[in-house]
PDB file of N, CA and C in Angstrom:
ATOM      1  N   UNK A   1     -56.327  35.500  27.136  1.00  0.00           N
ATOM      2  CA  UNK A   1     -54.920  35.694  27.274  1.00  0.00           C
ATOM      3  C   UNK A   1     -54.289  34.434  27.859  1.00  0.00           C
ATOM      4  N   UNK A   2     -52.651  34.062  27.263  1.00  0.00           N
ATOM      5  CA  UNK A   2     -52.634  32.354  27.882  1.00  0.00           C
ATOM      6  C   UNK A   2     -52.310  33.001  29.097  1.00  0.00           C
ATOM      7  N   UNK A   3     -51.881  31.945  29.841  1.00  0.00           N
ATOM      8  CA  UNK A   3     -51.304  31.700  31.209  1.00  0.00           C
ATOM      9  C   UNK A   3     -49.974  32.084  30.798  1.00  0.00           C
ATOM     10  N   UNK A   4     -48.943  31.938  32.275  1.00  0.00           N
ATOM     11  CA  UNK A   4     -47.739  31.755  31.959  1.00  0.00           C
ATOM     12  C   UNK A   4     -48.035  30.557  31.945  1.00  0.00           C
ATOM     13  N   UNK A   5     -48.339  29.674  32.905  1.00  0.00           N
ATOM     14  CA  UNK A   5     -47.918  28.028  32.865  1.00  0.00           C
ATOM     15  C   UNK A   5     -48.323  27.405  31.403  1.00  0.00           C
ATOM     16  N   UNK A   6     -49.281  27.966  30.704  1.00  0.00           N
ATOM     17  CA  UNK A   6     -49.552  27.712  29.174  1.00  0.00           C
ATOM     18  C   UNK A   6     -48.446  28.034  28.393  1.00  0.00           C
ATOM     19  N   UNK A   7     -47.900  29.053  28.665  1.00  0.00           N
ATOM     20  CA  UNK A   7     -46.480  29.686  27.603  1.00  0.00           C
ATOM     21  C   UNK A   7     -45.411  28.803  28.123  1.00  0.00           C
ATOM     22  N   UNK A   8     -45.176  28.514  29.182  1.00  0.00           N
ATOM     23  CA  UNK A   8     -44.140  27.360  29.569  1.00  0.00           C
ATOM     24  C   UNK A   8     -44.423  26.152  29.065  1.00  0.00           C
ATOM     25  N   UNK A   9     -45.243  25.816  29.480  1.00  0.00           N
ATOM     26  CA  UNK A   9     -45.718  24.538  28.763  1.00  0.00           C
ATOM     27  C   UNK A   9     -45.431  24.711  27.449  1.00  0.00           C
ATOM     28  N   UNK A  10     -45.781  25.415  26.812  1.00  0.00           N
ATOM     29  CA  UNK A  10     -46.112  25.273  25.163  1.00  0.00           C
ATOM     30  C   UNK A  10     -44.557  25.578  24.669  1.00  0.00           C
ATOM     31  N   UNK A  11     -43.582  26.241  25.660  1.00  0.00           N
ATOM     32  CA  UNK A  11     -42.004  26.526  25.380  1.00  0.00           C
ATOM     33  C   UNK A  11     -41.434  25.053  25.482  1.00  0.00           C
ATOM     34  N   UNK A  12     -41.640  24.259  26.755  1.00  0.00           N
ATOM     35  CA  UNK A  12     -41.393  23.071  26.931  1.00  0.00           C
ATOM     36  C   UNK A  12     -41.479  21.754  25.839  1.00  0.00           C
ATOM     37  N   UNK A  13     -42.848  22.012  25.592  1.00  0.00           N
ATOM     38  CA  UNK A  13     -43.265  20.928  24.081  1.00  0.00           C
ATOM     39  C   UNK A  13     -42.647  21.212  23.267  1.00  0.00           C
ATOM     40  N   UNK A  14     -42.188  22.670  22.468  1.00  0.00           N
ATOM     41  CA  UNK A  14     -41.320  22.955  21.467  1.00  0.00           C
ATOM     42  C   UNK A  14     -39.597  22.486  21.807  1.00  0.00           C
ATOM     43  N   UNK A  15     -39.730  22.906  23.253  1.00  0.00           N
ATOM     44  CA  UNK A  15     -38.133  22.044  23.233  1.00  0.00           C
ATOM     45  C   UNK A  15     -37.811  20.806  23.373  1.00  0.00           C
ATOM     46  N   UNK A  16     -38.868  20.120  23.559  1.00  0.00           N
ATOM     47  CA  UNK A  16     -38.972  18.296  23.619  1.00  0.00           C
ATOM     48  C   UNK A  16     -38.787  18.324  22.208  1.00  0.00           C
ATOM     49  N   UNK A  17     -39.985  18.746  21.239  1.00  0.00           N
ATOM     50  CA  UNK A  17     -40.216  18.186  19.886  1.00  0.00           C
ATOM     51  C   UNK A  17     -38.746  18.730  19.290  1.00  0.00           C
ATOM     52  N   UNK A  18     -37.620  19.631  19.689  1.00  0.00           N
ATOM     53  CA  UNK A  18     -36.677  20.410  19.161  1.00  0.00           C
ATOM     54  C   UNK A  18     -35.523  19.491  18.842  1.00  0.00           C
ATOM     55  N   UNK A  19     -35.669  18.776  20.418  1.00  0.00           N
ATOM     56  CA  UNK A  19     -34.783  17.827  21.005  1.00  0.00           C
ATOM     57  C   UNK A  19     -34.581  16.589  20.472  1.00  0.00           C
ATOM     58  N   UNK A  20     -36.049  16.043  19.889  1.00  0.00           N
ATOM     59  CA  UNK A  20     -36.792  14.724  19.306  1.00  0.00           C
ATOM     60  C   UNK A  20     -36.341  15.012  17.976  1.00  0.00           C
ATOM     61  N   UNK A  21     -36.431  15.727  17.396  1.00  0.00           N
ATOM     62  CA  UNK A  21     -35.753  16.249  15.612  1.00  0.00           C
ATOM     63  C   UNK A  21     -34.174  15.548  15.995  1.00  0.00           C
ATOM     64  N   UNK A  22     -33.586  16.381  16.617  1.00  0.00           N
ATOM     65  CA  UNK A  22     -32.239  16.389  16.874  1.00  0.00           C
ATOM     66  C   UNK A  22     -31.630  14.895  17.251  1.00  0.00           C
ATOM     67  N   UNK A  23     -32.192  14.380  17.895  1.00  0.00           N
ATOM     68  CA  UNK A  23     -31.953  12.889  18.342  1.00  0.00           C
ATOM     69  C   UNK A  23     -32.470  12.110  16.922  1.00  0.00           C
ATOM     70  N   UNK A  24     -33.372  12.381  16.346  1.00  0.00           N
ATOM     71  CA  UNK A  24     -33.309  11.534  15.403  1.00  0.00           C
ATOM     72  C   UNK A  24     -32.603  11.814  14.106  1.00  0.00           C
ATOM     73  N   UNK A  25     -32.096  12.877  13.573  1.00  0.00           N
ATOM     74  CA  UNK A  25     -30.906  13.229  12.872  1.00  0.00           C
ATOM     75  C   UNK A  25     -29.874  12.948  13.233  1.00  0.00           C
ATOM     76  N   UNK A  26     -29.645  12.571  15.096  1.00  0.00           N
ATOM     77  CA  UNK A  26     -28.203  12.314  15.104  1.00  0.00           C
ATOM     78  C   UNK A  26     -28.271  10.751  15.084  1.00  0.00           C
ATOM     79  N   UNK A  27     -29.424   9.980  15.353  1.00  0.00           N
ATOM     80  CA  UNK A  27     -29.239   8.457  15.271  1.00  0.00           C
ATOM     81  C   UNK A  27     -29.339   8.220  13.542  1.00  0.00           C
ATOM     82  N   UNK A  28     -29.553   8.902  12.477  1.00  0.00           N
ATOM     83  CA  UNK A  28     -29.312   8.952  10.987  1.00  0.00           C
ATOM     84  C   UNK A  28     -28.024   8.804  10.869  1.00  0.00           C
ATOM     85  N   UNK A  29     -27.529  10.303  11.204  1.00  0.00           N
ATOM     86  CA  UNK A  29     -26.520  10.349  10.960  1.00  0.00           C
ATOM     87  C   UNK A  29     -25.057   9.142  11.519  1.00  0.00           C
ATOM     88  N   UNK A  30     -25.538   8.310  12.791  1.00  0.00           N
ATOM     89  CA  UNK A  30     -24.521   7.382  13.357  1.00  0.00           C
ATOM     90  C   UNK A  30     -24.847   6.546  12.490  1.00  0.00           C
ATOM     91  N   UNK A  31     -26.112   5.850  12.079  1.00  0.00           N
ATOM     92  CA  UNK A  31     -26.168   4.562  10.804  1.00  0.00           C
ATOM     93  C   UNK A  31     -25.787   4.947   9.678  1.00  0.00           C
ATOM     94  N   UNK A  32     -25.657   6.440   9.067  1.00  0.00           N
ATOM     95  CA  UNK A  32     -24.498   6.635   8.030  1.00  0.00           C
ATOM     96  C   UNK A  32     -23.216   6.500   8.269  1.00  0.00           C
ATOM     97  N   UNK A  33     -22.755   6.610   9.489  1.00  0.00           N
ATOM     98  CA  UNK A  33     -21.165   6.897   9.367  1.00  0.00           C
ATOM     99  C   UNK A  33     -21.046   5.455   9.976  1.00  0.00           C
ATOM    100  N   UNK A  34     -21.937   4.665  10.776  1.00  0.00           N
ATOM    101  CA  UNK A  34     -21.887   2.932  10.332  1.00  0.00           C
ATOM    102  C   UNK A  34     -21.405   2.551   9.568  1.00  0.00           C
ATOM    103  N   UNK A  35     -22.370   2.855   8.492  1.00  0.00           N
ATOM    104  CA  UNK A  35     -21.939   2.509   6.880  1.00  0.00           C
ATOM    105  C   UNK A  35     -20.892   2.542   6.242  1.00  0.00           C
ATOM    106  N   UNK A  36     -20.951   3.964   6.842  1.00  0.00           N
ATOM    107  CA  UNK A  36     -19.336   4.317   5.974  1.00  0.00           C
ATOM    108  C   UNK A  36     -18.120   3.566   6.444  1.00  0.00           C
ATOM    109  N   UNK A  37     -18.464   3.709   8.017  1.00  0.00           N
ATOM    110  CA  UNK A  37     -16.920   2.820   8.639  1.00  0.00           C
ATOM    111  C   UNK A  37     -16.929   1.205   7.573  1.00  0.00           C
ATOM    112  N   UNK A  38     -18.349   0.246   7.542  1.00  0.00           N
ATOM    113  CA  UNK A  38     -18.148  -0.700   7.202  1.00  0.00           C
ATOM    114  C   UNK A  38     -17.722  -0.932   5.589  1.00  0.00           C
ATOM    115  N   UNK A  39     -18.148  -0.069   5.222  1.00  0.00           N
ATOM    116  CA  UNK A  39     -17.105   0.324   3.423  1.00  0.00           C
ATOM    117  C   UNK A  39     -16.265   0.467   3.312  1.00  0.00           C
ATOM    118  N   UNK A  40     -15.667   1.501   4.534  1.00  0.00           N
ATOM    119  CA  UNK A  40     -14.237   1.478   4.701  1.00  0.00           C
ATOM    120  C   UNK A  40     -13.143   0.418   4.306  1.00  0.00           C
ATOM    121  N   UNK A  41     -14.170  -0.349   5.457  1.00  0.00           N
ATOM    122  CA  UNK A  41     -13.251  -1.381   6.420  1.00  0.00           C
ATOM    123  C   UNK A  41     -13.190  -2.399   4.814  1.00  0.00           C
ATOM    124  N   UNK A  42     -14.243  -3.120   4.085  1.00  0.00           N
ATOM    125  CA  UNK A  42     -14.303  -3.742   3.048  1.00  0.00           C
ATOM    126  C   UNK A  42     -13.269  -3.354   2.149  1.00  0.00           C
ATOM    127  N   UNK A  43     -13.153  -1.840   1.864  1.00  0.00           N
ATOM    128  CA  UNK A  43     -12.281  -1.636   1.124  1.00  0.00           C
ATOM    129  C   UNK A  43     -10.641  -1.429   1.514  1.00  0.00           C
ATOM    130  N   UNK A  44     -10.812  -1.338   2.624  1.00  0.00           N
ATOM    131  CA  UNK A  44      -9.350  -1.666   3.429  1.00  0.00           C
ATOM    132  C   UNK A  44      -8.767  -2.907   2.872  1.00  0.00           C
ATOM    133  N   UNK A  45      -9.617  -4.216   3.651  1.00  0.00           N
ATOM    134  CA  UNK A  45      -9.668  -5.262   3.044  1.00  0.00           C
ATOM    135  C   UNK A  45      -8.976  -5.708   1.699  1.00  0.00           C
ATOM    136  N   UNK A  46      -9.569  -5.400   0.551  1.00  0.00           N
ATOM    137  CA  UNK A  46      -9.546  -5.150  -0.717  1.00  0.00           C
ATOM    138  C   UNK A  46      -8.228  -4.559  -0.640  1.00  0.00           C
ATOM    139  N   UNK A  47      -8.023  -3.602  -0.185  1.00  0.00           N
ATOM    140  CA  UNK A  47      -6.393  -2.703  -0.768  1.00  0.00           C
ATOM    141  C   UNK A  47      -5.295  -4.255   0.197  1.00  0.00           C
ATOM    142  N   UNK A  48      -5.915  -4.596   1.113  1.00  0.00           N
ATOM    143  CA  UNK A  48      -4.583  -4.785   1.602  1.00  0.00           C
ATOM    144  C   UNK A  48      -4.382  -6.355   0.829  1.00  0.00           C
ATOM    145  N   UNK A  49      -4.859  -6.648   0.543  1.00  0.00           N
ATOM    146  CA  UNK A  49      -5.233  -8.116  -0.645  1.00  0.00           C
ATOM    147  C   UNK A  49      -4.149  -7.573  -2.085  1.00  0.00           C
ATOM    148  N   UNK A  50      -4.828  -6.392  -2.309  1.00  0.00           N
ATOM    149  CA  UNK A  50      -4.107  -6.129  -3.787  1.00  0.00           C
ATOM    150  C   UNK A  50      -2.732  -5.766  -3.531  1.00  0.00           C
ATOM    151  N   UNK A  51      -2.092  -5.094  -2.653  1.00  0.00           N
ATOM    152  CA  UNK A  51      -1.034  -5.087  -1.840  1.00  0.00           C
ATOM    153  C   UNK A  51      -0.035  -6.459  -1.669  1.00  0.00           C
ATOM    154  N   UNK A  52      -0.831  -7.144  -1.355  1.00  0.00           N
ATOM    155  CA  UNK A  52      -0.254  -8.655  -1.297  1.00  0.00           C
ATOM    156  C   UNK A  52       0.046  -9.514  -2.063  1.00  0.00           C
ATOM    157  N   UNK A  53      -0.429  -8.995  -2.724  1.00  0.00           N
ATOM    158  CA  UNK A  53      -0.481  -9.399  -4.882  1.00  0.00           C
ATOM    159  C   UNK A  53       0.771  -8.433  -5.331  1.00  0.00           C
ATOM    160  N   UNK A  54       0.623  -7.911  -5.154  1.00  0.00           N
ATOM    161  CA  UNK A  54       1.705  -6.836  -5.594  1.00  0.00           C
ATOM    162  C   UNK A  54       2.869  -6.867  -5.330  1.00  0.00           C
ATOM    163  N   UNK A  55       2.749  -7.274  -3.703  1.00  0.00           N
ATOM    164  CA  UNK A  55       4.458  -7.461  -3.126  1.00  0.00           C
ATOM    165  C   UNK A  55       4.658  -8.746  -3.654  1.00  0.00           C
ATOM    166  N   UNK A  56       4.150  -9.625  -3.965  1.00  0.00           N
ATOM    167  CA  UNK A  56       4.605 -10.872  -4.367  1.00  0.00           C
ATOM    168  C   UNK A  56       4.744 -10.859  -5.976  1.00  0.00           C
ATOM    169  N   UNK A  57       4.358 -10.082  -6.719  1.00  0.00           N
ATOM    170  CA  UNK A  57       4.337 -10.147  -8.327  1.00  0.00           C
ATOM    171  C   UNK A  57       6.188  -9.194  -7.997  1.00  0.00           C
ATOM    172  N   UNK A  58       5.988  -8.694  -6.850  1.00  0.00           N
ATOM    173  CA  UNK A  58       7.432  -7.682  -7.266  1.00  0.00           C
ATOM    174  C   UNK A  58       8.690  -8.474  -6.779  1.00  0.00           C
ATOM    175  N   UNK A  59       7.910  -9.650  -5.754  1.00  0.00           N
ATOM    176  CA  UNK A  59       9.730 -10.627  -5.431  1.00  0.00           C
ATOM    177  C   UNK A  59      10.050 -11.299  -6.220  1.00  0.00           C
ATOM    178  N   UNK A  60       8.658 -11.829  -7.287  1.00  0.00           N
ATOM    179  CA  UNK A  60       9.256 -12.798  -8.922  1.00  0.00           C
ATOM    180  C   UNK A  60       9.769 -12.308  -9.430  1.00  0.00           C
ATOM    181  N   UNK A  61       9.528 -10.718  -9.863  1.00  0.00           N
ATOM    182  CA  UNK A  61      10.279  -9.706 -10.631  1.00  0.00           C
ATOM    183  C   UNK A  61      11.262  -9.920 -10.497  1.00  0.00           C
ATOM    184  N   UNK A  62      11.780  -9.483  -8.883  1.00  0.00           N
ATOM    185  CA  UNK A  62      12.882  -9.214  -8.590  1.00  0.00           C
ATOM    186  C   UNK A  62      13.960 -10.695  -8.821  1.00  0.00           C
ATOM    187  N   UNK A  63      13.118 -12.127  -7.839  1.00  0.00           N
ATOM    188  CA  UNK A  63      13.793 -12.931  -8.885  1.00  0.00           C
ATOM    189  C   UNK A  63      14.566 -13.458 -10.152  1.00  0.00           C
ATOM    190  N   UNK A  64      13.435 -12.986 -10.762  1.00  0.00           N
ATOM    191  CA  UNK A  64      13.719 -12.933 -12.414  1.00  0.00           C
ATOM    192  C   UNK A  64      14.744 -12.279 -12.968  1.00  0.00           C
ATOM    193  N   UNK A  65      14.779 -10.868 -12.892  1.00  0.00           N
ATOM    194  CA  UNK A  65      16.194  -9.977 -13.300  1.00  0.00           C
ATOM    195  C   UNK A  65      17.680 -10.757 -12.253  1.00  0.00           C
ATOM    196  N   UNK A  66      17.160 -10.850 -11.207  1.00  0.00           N
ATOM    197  CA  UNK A  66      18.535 -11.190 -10.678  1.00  0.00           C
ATOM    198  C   UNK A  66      19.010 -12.145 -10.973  1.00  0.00           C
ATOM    199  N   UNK A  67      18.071 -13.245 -11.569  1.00  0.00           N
ATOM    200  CA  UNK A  67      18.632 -14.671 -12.185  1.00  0.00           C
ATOM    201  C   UNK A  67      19.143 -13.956 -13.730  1.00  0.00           C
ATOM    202  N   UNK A  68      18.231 -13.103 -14.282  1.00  0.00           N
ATOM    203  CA  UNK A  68      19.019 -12.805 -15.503  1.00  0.00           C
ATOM    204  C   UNK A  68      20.094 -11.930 -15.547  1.00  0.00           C
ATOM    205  N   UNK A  69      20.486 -11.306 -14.599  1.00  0.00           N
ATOM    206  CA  UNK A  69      21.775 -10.343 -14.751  1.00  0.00           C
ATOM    207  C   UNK A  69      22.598 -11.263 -14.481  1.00  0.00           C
ATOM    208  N   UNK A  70      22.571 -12.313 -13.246  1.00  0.00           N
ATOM    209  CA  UNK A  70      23.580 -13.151 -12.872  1.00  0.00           C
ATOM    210  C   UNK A  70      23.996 -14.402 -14.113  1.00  0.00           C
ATOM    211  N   UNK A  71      23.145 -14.755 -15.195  1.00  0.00           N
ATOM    212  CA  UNK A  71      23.079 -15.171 -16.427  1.00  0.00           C
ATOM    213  C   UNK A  71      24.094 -14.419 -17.651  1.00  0.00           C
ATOM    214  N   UNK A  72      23.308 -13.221 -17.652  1.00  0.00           N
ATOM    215  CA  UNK A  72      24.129 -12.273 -18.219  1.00  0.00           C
ATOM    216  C   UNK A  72      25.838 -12.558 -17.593  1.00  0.00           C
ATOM    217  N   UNK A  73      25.927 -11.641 -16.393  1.00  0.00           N
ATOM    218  CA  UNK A  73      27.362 -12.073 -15.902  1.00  0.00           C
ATOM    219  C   UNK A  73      28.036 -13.055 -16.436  1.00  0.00           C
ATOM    220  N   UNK A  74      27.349 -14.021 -16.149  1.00  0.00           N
ATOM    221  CA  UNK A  74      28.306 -15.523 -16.507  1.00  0.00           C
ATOM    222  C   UNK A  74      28.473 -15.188 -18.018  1.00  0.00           C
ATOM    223  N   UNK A  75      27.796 -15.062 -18.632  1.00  0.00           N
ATOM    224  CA  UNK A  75      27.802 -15.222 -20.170  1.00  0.00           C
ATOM    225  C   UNK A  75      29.141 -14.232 -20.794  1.00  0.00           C
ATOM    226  N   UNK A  76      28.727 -12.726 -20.126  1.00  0.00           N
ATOM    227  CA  UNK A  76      29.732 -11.984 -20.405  1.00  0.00           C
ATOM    228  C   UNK A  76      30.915 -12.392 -19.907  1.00  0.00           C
ATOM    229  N   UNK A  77      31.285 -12.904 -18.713  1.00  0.00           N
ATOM    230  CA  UNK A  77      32.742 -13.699 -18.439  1.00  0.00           C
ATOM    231  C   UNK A  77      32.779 -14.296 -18.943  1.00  0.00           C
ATOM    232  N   UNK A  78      32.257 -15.391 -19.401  1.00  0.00           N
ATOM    233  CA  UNK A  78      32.444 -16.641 -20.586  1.00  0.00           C
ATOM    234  C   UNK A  78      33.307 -15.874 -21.842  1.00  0.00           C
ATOM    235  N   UNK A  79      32.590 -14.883 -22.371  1.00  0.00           N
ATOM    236  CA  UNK A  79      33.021 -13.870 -23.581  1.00  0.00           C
ATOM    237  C   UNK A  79      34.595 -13.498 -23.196  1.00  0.00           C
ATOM    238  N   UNK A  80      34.438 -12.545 -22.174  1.00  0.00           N
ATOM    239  CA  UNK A  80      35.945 -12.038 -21.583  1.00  0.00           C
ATOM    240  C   UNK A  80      37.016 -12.778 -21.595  1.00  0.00           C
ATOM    241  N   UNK A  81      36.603 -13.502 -20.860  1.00  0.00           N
ATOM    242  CA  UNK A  81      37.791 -14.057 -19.850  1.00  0.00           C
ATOM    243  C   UNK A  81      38.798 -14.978 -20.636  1.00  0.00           C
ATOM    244  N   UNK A  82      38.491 -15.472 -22.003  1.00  0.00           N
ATOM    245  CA  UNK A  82      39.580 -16.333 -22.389  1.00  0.00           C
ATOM    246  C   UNK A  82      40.775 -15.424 -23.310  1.00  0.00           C
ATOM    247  N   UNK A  83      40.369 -13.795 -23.199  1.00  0.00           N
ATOM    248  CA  UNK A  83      41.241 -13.190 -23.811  1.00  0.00           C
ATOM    249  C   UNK A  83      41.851 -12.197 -22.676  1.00  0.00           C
ATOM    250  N   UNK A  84      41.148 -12.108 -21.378  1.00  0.00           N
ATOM    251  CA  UNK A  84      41.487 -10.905 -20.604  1.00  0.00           C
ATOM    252  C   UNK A  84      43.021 -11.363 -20.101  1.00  0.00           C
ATOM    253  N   UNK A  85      43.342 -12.434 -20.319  1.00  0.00           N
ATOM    254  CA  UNK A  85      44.819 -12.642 -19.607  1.00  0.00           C
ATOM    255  C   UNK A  85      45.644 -11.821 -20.041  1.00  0.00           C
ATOM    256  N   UNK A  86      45.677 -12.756 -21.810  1.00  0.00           N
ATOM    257  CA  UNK A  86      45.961 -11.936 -22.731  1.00  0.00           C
ATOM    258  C   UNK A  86      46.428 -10.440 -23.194  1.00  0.00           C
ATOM    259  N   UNK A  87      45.409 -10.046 -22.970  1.00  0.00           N
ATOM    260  CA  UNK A  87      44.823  -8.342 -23.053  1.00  0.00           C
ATOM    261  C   UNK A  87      46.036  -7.703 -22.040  1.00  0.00           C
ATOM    262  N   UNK A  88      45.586  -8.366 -20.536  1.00  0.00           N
ATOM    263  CA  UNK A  88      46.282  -7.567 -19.864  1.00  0.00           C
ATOM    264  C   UNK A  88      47.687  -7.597 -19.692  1.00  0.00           C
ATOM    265  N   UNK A  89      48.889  -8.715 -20.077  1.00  0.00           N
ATOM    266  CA  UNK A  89      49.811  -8.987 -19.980  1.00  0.00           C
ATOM    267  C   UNK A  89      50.288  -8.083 -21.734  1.00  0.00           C
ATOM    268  N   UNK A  90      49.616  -7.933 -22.758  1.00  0.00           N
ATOM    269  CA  UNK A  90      49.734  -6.995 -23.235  1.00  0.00           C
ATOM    270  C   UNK A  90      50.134  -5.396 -23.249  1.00  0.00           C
ATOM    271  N   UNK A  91      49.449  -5.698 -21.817  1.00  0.00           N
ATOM    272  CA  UNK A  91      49.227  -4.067 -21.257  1.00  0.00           C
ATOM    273  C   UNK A  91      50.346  -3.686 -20.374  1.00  0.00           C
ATOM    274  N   UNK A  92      50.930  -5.134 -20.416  1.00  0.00           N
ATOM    275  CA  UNK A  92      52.141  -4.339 -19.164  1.00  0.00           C
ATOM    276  C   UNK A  92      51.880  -5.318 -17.521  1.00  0.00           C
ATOM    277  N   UNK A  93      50.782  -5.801 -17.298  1.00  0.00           N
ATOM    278  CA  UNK A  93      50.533  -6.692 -16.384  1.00  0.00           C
ATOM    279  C   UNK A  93      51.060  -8.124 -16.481  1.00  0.00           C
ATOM    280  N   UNK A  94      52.310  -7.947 -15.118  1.00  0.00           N
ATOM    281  CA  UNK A  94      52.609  -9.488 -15.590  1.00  0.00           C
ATOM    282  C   UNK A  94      52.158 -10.963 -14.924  1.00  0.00           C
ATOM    283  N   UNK A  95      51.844 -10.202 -13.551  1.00  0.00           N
ATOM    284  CA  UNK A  95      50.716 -11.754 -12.482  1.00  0.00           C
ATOM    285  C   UNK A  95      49.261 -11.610 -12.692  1.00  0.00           C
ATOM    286  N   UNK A  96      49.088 -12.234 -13.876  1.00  0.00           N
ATOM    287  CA  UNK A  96      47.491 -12.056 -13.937  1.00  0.00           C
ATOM    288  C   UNK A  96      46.881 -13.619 -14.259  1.00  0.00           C
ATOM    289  N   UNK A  97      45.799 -13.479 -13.419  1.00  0.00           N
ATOM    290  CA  UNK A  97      45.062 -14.838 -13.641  1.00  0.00           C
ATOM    291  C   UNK A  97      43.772 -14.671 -13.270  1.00  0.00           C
ATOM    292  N   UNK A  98      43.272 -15.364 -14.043  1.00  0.00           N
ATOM    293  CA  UNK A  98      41.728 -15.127 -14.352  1.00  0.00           C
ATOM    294  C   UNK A  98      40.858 -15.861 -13.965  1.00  0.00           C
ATOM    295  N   UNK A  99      39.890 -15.762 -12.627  1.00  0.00           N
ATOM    296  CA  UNK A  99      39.405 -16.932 -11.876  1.00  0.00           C
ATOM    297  C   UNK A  99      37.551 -16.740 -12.269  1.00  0.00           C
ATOM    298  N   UNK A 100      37.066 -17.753 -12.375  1.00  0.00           N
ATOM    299  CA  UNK A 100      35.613 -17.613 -12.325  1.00  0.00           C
ATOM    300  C   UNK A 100      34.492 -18.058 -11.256  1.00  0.00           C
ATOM    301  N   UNK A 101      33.580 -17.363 -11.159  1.00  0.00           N
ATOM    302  CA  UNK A 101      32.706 -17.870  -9.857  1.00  0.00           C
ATOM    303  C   UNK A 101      31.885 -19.259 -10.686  1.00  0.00           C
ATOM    304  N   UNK A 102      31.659 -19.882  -9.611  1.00  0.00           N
ATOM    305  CA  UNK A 102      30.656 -21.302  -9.748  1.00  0.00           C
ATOM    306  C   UNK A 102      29.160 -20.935  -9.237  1.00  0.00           C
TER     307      UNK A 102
END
C-alpha cells in the first residue's frame, strides 16, 4: 500500500510535469505571436509605403485636372467673351464690360 508521502510526492511530480507542459506551450505560443507581431510590423511597413505612393499619384492627379479645367476656363472665355458684350447689351444690359483673368 503507498505511503501518503508517496501519493504526495507522486501528486507533486504530476504537478511539476503539468506545469512544465504549460510553460512550454506558453513559451511556443510567445515565439508565435513574435512572429506575428514582426509580420505585422513588415506589413505595416509595406501599407504605409503604398500609401505614400498613392497620396502622391493623387496630388499629380489633382494637379493635372486643375491645370486642365483652368485651361478649359481660359479656352471657354476665349470662345465667350468676344460676343458676351454683345449678347448682353442685346438683352437690355447697358454697363457691361468684359474683363479676363491673366
Amino acid at each position: 500500500m503507498p505511503s501518503k508521502r508517496n501519493d504526495r510526492l507522486s501528486r507533486v511530480e504530476r504537478l511539476v510535469e503539468k506545469i512544465a507542459v504549460e510553460i512550454r506551450e506558453l513559451r511556443e505560443f510567445q515565439r508565435e505571436t513574435t512572429e506575428q507581431i514582426r509580420e505585422l510590423r513588415e506589413s505595416q511597413k509595406k501599407t504605409d509605403e503604398q500609401l505614400r505612393k498613392t497620396d502622391e499619384q493623387l496630388r499629380r492627379s489633382d494637379e493635372k485636372v486643375n491645370k486642365l479645367t483652368d485651361s478649359w476656363g481660359r479656352f471657354v472665355e476665349g470662345m465667350v467673351s468676344p460676343s458676351a458684350e454683345e449678347f448682353m447689351r442685346k438683352k437690355g444690359f447697358s454697363d457691361v464690360h468684359v474683363t479676363h483673368r491673366y
